[in-house]
Protein backbone atom coordinates (compact mmCIF):
# COMPACT_ATOMS: atom_id res chain seq x y z
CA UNK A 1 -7.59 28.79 5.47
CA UNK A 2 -4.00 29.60 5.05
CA UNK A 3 -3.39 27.09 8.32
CA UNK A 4 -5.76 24.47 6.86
CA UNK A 5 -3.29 24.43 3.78
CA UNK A 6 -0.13 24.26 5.84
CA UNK A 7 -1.31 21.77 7.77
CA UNK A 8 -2.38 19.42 4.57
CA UNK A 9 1.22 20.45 3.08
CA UNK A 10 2.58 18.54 6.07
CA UNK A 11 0.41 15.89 5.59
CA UNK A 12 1.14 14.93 2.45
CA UNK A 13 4.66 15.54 3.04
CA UNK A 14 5.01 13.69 5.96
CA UNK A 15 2.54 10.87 5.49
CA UNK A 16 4.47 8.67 2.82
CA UNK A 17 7.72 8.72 5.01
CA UNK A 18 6.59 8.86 8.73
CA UNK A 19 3.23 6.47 8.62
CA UNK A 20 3.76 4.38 4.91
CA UNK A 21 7.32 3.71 5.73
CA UNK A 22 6.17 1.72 8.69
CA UNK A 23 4.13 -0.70 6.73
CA UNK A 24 4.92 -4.05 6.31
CA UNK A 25 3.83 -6.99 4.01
CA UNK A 26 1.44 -9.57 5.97
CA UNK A 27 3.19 -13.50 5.52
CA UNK A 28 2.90 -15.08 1.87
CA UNK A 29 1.67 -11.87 -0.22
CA UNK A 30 5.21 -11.47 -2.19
CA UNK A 31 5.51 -15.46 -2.47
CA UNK A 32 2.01 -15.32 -3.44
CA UNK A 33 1.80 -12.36 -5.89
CA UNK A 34 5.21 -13.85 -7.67
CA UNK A 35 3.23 -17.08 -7.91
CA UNK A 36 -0.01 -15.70 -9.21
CA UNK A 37 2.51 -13.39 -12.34
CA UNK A 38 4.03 -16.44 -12.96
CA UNK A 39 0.75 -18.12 -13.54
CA UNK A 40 0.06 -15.59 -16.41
CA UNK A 41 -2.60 -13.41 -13.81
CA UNK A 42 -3.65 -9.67 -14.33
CA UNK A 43 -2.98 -7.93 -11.12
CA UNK A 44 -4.21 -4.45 -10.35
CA UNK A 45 -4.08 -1.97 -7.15
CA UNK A 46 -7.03 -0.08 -6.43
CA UNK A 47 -6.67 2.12 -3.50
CA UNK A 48 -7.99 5.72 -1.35
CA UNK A 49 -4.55 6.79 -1.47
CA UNK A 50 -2.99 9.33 -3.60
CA UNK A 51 -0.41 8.55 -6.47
CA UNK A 52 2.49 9.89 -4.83
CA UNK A 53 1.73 7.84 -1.64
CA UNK A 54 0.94 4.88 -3.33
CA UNK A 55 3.87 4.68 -5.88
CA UNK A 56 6.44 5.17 -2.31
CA UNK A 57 4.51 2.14 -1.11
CA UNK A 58 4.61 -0.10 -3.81
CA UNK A 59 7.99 0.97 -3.95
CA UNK A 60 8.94 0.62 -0.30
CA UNK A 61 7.05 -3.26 -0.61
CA UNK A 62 9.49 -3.61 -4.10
CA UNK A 63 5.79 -4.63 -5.50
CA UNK A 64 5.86 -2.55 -8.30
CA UNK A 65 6.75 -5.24 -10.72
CA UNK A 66 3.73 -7.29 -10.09
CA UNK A 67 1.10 -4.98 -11.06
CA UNK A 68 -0.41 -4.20 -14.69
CA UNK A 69 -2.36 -1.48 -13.18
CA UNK A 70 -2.17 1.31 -10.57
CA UNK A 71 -5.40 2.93 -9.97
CA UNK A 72 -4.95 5.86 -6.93
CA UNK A 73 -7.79 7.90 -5.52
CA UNK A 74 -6.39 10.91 -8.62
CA UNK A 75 -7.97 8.00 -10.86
CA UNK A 76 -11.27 6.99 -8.88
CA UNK A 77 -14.03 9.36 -9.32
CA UNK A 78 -16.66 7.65 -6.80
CA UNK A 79 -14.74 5.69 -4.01
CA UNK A 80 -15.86 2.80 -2.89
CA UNK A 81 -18.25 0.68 -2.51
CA UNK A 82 -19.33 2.44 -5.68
CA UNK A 83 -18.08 0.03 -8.14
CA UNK A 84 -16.93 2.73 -10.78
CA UNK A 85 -13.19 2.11 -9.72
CA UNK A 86 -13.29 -1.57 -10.12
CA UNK A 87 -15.43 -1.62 -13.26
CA UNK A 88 -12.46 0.97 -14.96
CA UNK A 89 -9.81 -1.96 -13.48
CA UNK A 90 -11.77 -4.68 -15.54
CA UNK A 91 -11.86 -2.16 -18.68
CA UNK A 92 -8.45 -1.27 -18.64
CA UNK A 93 -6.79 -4.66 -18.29
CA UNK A 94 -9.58 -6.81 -20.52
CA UNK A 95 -10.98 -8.82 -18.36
CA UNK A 96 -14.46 -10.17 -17.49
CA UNK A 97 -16.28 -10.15 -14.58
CA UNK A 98 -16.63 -13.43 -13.76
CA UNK A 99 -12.14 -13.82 -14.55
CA UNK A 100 -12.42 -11.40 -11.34
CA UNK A 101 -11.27 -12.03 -7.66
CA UNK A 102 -11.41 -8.16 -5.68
CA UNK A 103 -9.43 -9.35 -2.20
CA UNK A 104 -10.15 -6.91 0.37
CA UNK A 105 -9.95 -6.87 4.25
CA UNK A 106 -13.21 -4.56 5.11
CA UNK A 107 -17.03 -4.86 4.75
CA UNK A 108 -16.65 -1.81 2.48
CA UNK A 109 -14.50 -4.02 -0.06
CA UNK A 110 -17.27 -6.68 -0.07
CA UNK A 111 -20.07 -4.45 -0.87
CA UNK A 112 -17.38 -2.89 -3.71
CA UNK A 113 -16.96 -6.32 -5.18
CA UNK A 114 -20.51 -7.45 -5.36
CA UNK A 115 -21.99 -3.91 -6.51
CA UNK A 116 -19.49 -4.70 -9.67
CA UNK A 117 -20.84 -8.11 -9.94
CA UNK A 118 -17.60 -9.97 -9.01
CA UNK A 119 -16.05 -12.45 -6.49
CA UNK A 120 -14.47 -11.40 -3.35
CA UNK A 121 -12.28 -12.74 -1.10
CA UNK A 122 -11.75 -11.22 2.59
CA UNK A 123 -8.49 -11.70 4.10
CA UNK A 124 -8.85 -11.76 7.81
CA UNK A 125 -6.08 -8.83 8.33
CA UNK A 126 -7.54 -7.56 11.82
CA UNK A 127 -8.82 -4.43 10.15
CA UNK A 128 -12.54 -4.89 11.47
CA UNK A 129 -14.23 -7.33 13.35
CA UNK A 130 -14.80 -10.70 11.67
CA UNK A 131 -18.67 -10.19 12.24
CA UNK A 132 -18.99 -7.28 10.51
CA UNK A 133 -17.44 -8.59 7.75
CA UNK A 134 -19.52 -11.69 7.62
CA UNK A 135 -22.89 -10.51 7.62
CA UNK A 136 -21.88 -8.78 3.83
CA UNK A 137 -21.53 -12.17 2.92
CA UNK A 138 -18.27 -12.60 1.32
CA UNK A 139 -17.22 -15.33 -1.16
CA UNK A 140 -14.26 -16.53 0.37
CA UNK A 141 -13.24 -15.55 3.77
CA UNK A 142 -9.67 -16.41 4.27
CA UNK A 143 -6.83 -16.21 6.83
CA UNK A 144 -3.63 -15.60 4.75
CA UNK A 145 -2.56 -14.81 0.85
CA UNK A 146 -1.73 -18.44 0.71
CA UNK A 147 -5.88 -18.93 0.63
CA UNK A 148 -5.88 -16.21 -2.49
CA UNK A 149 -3.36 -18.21 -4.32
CA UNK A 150 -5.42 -21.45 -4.30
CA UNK A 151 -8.56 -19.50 -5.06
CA UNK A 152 -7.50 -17.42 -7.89
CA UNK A 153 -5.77 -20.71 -9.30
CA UNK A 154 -8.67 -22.88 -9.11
CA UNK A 155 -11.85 -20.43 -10.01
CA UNK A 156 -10.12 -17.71 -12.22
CA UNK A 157 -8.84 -18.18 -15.88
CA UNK A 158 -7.04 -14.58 -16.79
């Protein structure tokens, strides 16, 4: 037990700056997310990842600015594709389902998005294979943030 908890301690020490530090944004999502602010929308993370490794991310990406709402795993009791963590999103920041647009880049997010009753749109990232992704039956299934832009402009009000 004692070596389960070192080992975890290292983890979480070591994840943010080894493995998050080596992120990087894919083309078009800071042009994009600056576009969508400016256009007066609600933007929200929801994510699997701790606070403290999602706050050195956001802050790594300088995205912090463009969010009105941080939800980390701390905040999410059932993960997804239980829908609890995107319903709380849509309570918190006063907006309706159908003024909703989850973008994900996994069948999981797809089956999140429609078990809350909203649209999603898949962004073809290389996470999974496109097929697998397709049979959930996504709304949109794009191949850059540029796509997300144009959606969320022309089908969401807030």
């Amino acid at each position: 037990e004692k070596k389960e908890q070192q080992c975890h301690s290292s983890f979480q020490r070591l994840f943010p700056r080894e493995v998050i530090s080596q992120f990087t944004l894919f083309p078009y999502v800071l042009a994009g997310l600056q576009m969508l602010r400016r256009g007066g929308k609600k933007l929200a993370v929801l994510t699997g990842f701790d606070r403290k490794e999602t706050a050195f991310f956001l802050e790594q990406m300088h995205l912090t600015p463009y969010f009105d709402l941080v939800l980390s795993a701390e905040d999410i009791i059932e993960h997804r594709p239980h829908p609890r963590g995107l319903l709380l999103a849509m309570e918190k920041l006063l907006v309706p389902k159908e003024d909703v647009l989850y973008v994900g880049d996994t069948w999981v997010d797809v089956q999140f998005a429609q078990n809350a009753g909203v649209k999603v749109a898949i962004v073809k990232t290389g996470a999974q294979e496109p097929a697998s992704i397709e049979k959930e039956k996504p709304d949109y299934f794009v191949t850059d943030f540029r796509d997300i832009v144009k959606i969320a402009r022309n089908t969401l009000s807030s």
